[in-house]
N, C-alpha and C. Protein backbone atom coordinates (compact mmCIF):
# COMPACT_ATOMS: atom_id res chain seq x y z
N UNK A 1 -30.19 111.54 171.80
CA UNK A 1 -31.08 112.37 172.61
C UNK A 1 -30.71 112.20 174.08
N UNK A 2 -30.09 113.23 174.60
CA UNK A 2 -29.42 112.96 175.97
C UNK A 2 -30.14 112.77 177.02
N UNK A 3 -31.52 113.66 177.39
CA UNK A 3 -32.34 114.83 177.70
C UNK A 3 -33.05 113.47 178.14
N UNK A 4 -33.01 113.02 179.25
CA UNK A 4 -33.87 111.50 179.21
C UNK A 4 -35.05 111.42 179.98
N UNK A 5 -35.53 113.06 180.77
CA UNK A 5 -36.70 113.65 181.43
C UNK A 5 -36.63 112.70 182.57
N UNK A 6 -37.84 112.09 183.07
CA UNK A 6 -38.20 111.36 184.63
C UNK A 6 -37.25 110.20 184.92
N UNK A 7 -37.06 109.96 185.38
CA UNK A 7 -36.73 108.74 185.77
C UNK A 7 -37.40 107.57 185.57
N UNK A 8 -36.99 106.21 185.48
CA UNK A 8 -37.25 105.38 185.68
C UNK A 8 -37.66 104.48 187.02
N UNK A 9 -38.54 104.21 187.02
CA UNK A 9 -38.58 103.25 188.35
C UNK A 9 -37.98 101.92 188.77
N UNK A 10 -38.10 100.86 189.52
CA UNK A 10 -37.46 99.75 189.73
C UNK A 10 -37.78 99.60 190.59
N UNK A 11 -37.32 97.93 191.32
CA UNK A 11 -37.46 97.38 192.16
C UNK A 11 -36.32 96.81 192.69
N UNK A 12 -35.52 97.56 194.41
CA UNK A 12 -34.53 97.65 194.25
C UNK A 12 -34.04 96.44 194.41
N UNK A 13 -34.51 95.09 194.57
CA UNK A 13 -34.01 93.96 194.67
C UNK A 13 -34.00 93.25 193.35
N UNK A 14 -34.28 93.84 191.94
CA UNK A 14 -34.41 93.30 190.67
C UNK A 14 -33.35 94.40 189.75
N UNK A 15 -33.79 93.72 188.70
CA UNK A 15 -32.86 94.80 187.68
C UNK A 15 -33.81 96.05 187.70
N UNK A 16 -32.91 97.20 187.23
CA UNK A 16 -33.45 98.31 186.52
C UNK A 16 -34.36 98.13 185.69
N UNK A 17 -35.30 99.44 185.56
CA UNK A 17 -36.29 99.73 184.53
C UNK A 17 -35.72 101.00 184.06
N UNK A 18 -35.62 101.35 182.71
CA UNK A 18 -35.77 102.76 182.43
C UNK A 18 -34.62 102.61 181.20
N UNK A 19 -34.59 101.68 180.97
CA UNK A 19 -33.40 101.94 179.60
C UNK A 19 -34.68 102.69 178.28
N UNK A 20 -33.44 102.98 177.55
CA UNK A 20 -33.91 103.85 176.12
C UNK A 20 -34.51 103.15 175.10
N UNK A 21 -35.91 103.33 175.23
CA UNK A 21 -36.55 102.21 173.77
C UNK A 21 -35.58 103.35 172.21
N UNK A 22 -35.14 104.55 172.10
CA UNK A 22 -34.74 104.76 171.32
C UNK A 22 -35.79 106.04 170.46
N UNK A 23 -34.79 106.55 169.36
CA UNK A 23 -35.56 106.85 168.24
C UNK A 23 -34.92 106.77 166.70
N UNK A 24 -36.39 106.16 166.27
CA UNK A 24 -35.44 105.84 164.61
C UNK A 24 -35.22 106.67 164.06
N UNK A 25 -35.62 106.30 162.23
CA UNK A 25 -35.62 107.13 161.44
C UNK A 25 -36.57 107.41 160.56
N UNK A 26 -37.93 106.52 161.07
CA UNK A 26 -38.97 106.23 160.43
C UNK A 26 -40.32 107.06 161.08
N UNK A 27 -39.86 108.30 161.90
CA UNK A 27 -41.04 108.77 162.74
C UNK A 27 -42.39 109.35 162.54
N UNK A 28 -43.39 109.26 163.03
CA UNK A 28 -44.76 110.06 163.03
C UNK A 28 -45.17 110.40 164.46
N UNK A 29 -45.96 111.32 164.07
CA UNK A 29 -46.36 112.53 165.13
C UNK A 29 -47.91 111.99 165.57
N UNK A 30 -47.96 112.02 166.51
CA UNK A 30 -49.51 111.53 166.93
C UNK A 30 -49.90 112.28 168.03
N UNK A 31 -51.39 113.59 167.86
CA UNK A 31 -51.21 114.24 168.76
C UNK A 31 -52.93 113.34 169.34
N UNK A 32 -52.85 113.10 170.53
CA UNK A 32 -53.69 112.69 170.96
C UNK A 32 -54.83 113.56 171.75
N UNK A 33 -56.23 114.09 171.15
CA UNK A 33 -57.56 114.27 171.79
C UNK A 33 -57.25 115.80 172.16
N UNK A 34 -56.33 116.23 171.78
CA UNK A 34 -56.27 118.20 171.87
C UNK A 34 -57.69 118.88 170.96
N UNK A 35 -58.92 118.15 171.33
CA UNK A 35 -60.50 118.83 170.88
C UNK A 35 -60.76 120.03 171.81
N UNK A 36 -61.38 120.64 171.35
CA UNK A 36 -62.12 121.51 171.95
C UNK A 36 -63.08 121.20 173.39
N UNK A 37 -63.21 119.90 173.20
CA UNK A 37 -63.78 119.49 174.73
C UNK A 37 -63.19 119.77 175.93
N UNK A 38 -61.74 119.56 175.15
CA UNK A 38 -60.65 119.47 176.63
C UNK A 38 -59.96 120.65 177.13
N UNK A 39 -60.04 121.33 175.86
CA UNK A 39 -58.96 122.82 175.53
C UNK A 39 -60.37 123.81 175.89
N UNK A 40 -61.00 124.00 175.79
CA UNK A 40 -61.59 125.08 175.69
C UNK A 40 -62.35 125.08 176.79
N UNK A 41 -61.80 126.46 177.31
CA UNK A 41 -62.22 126.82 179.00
C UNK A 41 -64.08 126.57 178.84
N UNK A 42 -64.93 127.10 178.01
CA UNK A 42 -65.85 126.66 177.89
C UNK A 42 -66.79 125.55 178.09
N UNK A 43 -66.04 124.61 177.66
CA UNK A 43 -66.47 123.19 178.53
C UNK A 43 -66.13 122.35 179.37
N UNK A 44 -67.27 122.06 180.14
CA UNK A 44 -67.44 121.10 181.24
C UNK A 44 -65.77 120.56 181.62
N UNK A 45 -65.61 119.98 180.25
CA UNK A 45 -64.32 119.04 180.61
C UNK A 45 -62.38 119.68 180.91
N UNK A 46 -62.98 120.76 180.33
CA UNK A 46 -61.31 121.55 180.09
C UNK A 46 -60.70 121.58 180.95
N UNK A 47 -59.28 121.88 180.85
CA UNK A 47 -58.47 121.73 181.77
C UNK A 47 -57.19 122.67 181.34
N UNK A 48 -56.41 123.41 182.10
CA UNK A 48 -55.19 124.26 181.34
C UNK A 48 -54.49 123.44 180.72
N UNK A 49 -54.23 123.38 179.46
CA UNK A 49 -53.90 122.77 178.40
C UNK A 49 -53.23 123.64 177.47
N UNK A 50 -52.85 124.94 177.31
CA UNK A 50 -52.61 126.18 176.85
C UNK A 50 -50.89 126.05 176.67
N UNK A 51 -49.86 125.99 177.65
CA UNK A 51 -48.83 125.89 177.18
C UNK A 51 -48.48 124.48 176.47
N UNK A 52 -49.67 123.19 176.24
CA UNK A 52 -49.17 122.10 176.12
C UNK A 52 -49.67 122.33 174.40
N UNK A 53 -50.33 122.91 174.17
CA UNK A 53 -50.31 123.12 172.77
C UNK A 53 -49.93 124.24 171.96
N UNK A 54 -49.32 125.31 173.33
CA UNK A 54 -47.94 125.39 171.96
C UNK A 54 -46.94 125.22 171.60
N UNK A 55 -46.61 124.36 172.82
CA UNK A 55 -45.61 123.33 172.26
C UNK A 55 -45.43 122.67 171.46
N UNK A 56 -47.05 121.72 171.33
CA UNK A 56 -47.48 120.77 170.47
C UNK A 56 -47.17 121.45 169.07
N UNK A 57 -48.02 122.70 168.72
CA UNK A 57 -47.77 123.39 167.28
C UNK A 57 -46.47 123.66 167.10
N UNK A 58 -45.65 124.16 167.81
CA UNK A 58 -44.28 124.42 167.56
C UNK A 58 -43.87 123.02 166.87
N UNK A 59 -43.75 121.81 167.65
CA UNK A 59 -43.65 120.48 167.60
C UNK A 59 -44.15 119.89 166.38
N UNK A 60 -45.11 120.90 165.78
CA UNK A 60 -46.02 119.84 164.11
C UNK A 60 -45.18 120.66 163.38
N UNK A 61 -44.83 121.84 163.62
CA UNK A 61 -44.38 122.94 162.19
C UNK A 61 -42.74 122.47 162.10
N UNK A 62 -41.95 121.60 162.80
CA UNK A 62 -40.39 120.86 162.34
C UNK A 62 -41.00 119.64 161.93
N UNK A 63 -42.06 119.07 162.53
CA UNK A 63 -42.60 117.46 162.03
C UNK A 63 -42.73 117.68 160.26
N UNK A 64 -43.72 118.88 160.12
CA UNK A 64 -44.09 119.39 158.64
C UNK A 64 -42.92 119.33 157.73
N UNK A 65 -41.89 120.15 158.36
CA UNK A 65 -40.95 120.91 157.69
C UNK A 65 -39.88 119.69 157.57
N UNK A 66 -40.03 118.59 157.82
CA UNK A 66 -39.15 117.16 157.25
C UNK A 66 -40.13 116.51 157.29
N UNK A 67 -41.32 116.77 156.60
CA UNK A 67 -42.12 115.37 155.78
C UNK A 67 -42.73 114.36 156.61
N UNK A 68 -42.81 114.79 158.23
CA UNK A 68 -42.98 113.45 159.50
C UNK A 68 -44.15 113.39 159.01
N UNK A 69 -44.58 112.20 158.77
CA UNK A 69 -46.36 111.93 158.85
C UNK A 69 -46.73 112.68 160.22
N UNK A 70 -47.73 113.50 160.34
CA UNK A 70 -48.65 114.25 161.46
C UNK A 70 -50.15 113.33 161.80
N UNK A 71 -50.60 112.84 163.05
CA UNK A 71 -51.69 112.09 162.80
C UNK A 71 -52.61 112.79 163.85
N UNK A 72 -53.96 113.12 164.35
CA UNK A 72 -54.71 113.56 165.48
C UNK A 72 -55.74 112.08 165.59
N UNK A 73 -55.95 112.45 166.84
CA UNK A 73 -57.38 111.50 167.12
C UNK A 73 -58.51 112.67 167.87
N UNK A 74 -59.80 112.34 168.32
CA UNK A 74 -60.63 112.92 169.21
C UNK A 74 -61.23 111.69 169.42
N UNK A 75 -61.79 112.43 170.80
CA UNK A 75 -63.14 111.31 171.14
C UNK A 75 -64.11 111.59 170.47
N UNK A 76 -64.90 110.72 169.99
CA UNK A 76 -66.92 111.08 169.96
C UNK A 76 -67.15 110.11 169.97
N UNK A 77 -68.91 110.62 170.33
CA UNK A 77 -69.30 108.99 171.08
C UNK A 77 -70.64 109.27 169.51
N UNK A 78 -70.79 108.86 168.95
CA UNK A 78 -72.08 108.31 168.26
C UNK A 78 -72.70 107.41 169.05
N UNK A 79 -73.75 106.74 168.27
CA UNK A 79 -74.71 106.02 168.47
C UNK A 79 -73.45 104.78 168.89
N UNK A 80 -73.14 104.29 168.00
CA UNK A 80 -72.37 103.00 167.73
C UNK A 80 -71.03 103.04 168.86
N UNK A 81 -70.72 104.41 168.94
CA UNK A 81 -69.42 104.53 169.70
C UNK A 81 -69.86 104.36 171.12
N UNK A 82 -70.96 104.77 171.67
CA UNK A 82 -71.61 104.85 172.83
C UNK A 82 -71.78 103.41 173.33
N UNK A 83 -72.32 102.71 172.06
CA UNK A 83 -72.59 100.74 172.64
C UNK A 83 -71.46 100.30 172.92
N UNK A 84 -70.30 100.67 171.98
CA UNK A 84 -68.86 100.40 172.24
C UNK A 84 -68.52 100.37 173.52
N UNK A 85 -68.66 101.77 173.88
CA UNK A 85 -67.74 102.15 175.01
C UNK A 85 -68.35 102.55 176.46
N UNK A 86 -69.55 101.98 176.71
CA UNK A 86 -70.88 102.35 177.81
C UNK A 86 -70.10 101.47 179.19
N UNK A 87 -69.05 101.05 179.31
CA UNK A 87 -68.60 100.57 180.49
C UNK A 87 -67.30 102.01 180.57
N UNK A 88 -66.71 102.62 179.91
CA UNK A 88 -66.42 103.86 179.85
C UNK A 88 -66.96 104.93 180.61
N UNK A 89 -67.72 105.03 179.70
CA UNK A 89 -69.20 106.16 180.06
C UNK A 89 -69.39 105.88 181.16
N UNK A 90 -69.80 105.01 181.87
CA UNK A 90 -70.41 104.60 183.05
C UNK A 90 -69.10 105.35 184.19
N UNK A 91 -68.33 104.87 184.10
CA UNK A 91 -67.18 105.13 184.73
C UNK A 91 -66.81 106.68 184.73
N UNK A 92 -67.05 107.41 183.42
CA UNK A 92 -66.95 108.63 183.03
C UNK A 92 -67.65 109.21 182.28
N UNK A 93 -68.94 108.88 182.94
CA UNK A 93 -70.19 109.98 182.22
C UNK A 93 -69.83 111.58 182.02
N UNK A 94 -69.09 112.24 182.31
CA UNK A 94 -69.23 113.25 181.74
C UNK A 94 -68.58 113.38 180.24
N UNK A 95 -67.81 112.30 179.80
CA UNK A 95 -67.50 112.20 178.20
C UNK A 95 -68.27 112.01 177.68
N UNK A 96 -69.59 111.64 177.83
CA UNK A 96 -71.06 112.10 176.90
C UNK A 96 -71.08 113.39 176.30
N UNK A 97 -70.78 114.26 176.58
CA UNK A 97 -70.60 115.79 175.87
C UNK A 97 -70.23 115.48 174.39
N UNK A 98 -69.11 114.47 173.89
CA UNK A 98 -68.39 114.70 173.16
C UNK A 98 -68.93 113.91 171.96
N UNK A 99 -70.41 114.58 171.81
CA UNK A 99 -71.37 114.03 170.52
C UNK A 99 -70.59 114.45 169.11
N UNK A 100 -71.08 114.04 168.02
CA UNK A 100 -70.70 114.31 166.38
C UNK A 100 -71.80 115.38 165.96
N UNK A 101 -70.97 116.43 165.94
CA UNK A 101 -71.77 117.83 165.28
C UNK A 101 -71.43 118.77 166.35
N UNK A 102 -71.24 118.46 167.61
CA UNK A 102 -70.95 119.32 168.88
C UNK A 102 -69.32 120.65 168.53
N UNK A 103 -69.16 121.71 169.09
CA UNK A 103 -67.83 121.91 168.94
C UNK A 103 -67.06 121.23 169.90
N UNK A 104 -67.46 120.46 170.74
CA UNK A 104 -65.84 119.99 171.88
C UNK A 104 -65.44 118.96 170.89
N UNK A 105 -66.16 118.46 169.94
CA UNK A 105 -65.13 117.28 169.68
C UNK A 105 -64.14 117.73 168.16
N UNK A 106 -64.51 119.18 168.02
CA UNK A 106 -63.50 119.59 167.26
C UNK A 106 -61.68 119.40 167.84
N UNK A 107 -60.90 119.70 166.94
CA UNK A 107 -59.47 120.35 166.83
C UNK A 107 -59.52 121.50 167.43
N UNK A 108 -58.42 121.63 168.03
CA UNK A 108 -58.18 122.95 168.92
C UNK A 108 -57.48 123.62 167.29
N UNK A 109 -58.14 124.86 167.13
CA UNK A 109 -57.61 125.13 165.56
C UNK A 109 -56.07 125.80 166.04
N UNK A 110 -55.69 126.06 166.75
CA UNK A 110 -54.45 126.28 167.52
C UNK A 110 -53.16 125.32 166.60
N UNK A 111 -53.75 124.29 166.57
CA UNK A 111 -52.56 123.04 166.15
C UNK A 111 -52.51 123.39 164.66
N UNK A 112 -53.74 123.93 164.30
CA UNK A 112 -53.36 124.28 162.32
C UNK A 112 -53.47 122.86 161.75
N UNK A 113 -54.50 121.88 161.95
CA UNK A 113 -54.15 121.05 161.29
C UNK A 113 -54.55 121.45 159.56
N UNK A 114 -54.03 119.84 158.70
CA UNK A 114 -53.82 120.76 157.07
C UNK A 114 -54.89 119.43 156.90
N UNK A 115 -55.64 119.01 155.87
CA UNK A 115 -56.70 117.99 155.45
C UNK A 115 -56.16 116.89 154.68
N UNK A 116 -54.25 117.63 154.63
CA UNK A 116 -54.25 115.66 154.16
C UNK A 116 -53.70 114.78 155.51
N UNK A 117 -54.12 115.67 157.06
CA UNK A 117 -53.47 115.20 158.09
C UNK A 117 -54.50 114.15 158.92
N UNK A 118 -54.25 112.98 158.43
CA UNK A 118 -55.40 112.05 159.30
C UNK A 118 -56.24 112.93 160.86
N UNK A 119 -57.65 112.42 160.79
CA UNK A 119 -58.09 112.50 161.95
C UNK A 119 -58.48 111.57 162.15
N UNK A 120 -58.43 110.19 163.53
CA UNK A 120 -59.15 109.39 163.78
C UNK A 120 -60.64 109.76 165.12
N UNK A 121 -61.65 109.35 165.37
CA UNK A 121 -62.04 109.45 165.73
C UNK A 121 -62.76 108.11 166.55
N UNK A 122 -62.11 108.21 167.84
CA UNK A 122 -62.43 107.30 168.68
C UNK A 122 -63.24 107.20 169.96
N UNK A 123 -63.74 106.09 170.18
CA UNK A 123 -64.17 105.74 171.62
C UNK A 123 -63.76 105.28 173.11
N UNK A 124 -62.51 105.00 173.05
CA UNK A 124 -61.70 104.33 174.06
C UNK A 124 -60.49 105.20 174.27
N UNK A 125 -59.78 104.47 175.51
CA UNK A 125 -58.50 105.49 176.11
C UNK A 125 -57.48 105.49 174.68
N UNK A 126 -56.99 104.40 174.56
CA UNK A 126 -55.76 104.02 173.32
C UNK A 126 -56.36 104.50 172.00
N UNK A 127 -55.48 105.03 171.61
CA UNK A 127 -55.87 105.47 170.05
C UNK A 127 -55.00 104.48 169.21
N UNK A 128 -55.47 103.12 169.54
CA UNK A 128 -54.92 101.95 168.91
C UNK A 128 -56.39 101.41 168.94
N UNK A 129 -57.15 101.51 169.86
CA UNK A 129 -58.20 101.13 169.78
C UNK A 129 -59.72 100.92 168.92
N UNK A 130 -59.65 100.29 168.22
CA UNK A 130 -61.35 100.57 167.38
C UNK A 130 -61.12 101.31 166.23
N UNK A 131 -59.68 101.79 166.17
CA UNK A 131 -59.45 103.09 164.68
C UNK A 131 -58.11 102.06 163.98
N UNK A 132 -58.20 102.60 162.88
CA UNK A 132 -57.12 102.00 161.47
C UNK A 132 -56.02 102.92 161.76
N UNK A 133 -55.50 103.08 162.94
CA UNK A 133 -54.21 104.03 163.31
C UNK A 133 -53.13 103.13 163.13
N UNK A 134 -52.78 101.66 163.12
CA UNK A 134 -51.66 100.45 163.11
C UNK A 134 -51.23 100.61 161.82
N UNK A 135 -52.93 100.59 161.06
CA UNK A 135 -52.43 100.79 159.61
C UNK A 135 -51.64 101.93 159.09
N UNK A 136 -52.24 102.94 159.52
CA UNK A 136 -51.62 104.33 158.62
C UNK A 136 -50.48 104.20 159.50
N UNK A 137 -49.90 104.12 160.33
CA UNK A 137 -48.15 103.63 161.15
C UNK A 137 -47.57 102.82 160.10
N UNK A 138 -48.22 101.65 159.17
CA UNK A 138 -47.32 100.72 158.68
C UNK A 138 -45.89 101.21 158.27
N UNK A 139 -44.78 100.83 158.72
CA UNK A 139 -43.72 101.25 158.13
C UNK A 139 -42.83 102.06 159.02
N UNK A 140 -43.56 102.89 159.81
CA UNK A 140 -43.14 103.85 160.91
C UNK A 140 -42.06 102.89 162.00
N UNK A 141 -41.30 103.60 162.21
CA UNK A 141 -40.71 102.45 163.91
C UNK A 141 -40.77 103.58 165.05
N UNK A 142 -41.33 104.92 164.87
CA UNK A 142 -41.14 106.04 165.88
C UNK A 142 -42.34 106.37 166.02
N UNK A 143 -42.98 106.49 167.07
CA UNK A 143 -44.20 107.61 167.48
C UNK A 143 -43.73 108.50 168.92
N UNK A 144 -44.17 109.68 168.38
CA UNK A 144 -43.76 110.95 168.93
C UNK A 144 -45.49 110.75 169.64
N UNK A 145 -45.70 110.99 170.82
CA UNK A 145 -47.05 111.30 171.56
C UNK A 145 -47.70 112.20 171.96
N UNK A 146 -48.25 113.27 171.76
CA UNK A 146 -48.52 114.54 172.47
C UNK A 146 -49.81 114.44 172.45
N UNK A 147 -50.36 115.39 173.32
CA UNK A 147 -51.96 115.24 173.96
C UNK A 147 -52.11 115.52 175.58
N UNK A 148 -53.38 114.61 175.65
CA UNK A 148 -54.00 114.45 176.83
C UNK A 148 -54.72 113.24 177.04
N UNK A 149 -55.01 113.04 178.20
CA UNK A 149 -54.66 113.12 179.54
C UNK A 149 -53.27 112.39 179.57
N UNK A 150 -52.33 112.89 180.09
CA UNK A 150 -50.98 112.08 180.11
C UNK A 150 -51.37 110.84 181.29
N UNK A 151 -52.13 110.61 182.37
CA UNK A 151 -52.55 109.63 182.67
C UNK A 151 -53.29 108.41 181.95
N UNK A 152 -54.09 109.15 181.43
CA UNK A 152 -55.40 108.79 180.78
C UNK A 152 -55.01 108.03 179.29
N UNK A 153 -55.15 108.89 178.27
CA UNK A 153 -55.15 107.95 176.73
C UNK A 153 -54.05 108.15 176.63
N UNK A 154 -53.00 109.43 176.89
CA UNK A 154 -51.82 109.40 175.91
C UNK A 154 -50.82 108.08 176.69
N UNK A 155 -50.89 107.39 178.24
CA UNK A 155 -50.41 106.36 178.04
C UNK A 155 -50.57 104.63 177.85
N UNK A 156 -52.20 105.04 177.65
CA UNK A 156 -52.55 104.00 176.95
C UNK A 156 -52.27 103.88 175.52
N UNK A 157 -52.15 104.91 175.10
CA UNK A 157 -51.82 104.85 173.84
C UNK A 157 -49.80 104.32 173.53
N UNK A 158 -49.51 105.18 174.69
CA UNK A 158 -48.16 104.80 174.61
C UNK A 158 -47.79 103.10 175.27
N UNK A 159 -48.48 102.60 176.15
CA UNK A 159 -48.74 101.25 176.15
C UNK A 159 -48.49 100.44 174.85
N UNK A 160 -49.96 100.84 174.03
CA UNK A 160 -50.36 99.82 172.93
C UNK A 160 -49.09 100.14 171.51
N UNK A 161 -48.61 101.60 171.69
CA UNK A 161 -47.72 101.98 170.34
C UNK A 161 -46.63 100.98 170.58
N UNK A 162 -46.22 100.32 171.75
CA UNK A 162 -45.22 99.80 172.28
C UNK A 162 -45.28 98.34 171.82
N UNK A 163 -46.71 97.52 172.16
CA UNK A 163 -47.06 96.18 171.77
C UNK A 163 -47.07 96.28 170.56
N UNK A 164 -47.34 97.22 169.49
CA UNK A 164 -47.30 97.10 168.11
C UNK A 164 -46.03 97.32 167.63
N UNK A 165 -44.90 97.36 168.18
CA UNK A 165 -43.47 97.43 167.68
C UNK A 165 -43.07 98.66 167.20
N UNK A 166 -43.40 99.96 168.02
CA UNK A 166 -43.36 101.37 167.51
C UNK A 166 -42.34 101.78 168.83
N UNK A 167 -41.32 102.39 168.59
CA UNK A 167 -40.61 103.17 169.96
C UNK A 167 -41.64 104.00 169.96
N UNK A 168 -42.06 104.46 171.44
CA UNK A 168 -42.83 105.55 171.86
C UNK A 168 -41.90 106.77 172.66
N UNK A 169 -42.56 107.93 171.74
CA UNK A 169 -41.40 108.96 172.61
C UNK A 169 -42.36 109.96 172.52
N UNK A 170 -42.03 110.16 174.14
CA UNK A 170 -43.22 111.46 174.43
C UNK A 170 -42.73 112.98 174.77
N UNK A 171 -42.60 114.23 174.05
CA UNK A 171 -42.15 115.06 174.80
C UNK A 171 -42.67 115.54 176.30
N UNK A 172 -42.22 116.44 177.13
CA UNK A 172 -42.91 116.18 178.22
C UNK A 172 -43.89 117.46 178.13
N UNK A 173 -43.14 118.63 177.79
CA UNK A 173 -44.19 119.74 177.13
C UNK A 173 -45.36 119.96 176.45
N UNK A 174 -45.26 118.43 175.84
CA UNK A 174 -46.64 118.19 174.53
C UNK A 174 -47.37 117.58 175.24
N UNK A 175 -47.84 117.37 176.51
CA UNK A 175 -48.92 116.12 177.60
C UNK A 175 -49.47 116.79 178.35
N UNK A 176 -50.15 116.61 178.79
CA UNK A 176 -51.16 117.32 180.26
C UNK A 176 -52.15 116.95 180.60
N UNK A 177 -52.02 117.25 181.97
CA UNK A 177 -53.26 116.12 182.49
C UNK A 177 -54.15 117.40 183.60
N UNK A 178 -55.62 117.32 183.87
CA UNK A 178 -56.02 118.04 185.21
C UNK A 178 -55.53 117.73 186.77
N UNK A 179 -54.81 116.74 186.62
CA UNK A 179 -53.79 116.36 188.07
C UNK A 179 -52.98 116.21 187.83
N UNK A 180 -51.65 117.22 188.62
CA UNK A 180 -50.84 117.10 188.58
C UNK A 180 -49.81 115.94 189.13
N UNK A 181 -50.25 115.70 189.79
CA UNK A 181 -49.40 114.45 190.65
C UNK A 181 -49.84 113.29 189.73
N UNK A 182 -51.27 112.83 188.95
CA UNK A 182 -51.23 112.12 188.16
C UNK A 182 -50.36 112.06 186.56
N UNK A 183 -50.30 113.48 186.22
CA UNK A 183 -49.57 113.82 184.85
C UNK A 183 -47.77 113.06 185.48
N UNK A 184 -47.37 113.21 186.69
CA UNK A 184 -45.91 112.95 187.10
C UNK A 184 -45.68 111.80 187.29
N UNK A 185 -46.31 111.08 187.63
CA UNK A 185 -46.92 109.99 187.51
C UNK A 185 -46.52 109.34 186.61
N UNK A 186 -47.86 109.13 185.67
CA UNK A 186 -47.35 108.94 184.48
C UNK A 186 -46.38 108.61 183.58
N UNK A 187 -45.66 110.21 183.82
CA UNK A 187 -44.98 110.27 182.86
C UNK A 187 -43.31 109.11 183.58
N UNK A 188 -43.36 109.37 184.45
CA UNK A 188 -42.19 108.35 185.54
C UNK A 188 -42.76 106.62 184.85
N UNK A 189 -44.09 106.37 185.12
CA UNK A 189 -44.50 105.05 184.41
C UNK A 189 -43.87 104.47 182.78
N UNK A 190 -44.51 105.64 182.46
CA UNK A 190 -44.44 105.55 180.82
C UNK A 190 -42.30 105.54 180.51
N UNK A 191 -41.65 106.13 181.49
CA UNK A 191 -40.24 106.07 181.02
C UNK A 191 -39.71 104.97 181.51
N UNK A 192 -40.74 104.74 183.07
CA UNK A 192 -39.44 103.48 183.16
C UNK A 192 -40.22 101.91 182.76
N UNK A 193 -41.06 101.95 181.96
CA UNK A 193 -41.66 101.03 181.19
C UNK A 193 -41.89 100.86 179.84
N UNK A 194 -42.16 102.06 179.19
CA UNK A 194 -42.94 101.67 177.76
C UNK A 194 -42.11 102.37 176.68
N UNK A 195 -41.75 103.75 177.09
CA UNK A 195 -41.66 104.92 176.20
C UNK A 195 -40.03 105.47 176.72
N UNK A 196 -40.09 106.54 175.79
CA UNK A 196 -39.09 107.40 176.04
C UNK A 196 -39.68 108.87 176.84
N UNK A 197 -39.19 109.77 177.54
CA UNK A 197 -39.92 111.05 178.00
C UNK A 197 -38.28 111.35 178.07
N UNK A 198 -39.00 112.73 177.07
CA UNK A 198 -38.19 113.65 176.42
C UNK A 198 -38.54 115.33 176.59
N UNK A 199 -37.17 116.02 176.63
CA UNK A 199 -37.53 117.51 176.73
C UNK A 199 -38.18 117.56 175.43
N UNK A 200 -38.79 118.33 175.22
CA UNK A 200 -39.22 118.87 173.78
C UNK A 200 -38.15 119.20 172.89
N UNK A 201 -37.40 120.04 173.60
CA UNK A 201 -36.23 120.66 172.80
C UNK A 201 -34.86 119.78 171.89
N UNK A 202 -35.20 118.25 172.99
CA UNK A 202 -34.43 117.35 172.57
C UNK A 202 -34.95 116.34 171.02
N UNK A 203 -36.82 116.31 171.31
CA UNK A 203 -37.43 115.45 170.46
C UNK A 203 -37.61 116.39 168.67
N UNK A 204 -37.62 117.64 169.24
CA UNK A 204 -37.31 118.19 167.69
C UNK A 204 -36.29 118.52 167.39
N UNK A 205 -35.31 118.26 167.87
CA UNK A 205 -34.00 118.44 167.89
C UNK A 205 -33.71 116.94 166.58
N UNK A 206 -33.86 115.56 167.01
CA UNK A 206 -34.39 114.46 166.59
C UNK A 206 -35.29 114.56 165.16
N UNK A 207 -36.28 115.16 165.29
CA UNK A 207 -36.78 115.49 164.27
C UNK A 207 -36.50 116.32 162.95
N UNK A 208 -35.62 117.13 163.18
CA UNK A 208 -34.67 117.76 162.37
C UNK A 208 -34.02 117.38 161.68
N UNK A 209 -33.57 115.79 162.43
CA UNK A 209 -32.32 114.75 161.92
C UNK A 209 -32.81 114.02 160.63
N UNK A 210 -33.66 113.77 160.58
CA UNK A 210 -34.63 113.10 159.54
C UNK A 210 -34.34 112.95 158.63
């Protein structure tokens, strides 16, 4: 995969950051929090998110079409998720919206998910967090990342996929954030630290290989 997107950062009196965590041959797709809370101009929380999921769908229908395990998460806060995560909330009370029974904490039906395609449903940034997502990975050595907030969960998530011994590879098409300078950000963090950031064109390119 040539296509190696942002740069890496460093410190110019130390070594480089930004080498290639890689991609195997063992990959899954993890699209992170593309609900209706976030996607849909309708609510409070949305944000243009529109070309990042159709990328994303383009991105599940080659995952499909070689057998990649496909995984989603959303937020909701229940009763229980709320005690969880109330230093969250506090910080970002307007993710209270994203009750159980509400439509924001649906699937953007855009992505087509199919019902033997896990949904986790979480309270925290990492979708490593509080959910059996390590488990259903067992075996995997690749996670592909797409979602939102590319500041926010998708690189916490790409953080934690990293401590659990998963290459993280993010296309850059499949992420989005409501700030832009934070989404660039990011995504510069996440390459010259944790992950891979990849054209799209390159990561299903990869996926094909399978």
């Amino acid at each position: 995969m040539a296509d190696r997107g942002a740069p890496g950062g460093g410190d110019a009196a130390g070594p480089p950051f930004g080498g290639a965590a890689g991609f195997g041959t063992r990959p899954a797709v993890l699209v992170v929090d593309l609900s209706r809370g976030f996607t849909d101009p309708a609510s409070p929380l949305a944000c243009d998110l529109d070309a990042v999921l159709g990328h994303t769908a383009a991105l599940l229908g080659v995952a499909r079409s070689r057998n990649v395990p496909v995984l989603f998460t959303t937020v909701v806060y229940d009763q229980a998720g709320e005690a969880a995560a109330a230093v969250f909330l506090r910080k970002a009370p307007a993710l209270g919206i994203l009750r159980p029974g509400t439509p924001w904490v649906e699937l953007d039906p855009r992505l087509g998910r199919r019902p033997s395609e896990p949904m986790l449903a979480k309270a925290h940034a990492s979708a490593f967090f509080g959910v059996p997502l390590a488990a259903l990975l067992a075996g995997r050595d690749t996670l592909v990342i797409c979602g939102a907030s590319t500041s926010g969960c998708v690189r916490a998530t790409v953080v934690d996929a990293m401590q659990h011994g998963l290459m993280p590879v993010v296309p850059r098409e499949c992420v989005g954030d409501r700030s832009a300078r934070a989404h660039e950000q990011a995504l510069e963090d996440i390459d010259g630290r944790y992950g891979d950031v990849r054209g799209v064109d390159a990561v299903r390119a990869a996926l094909e290989r399978v």
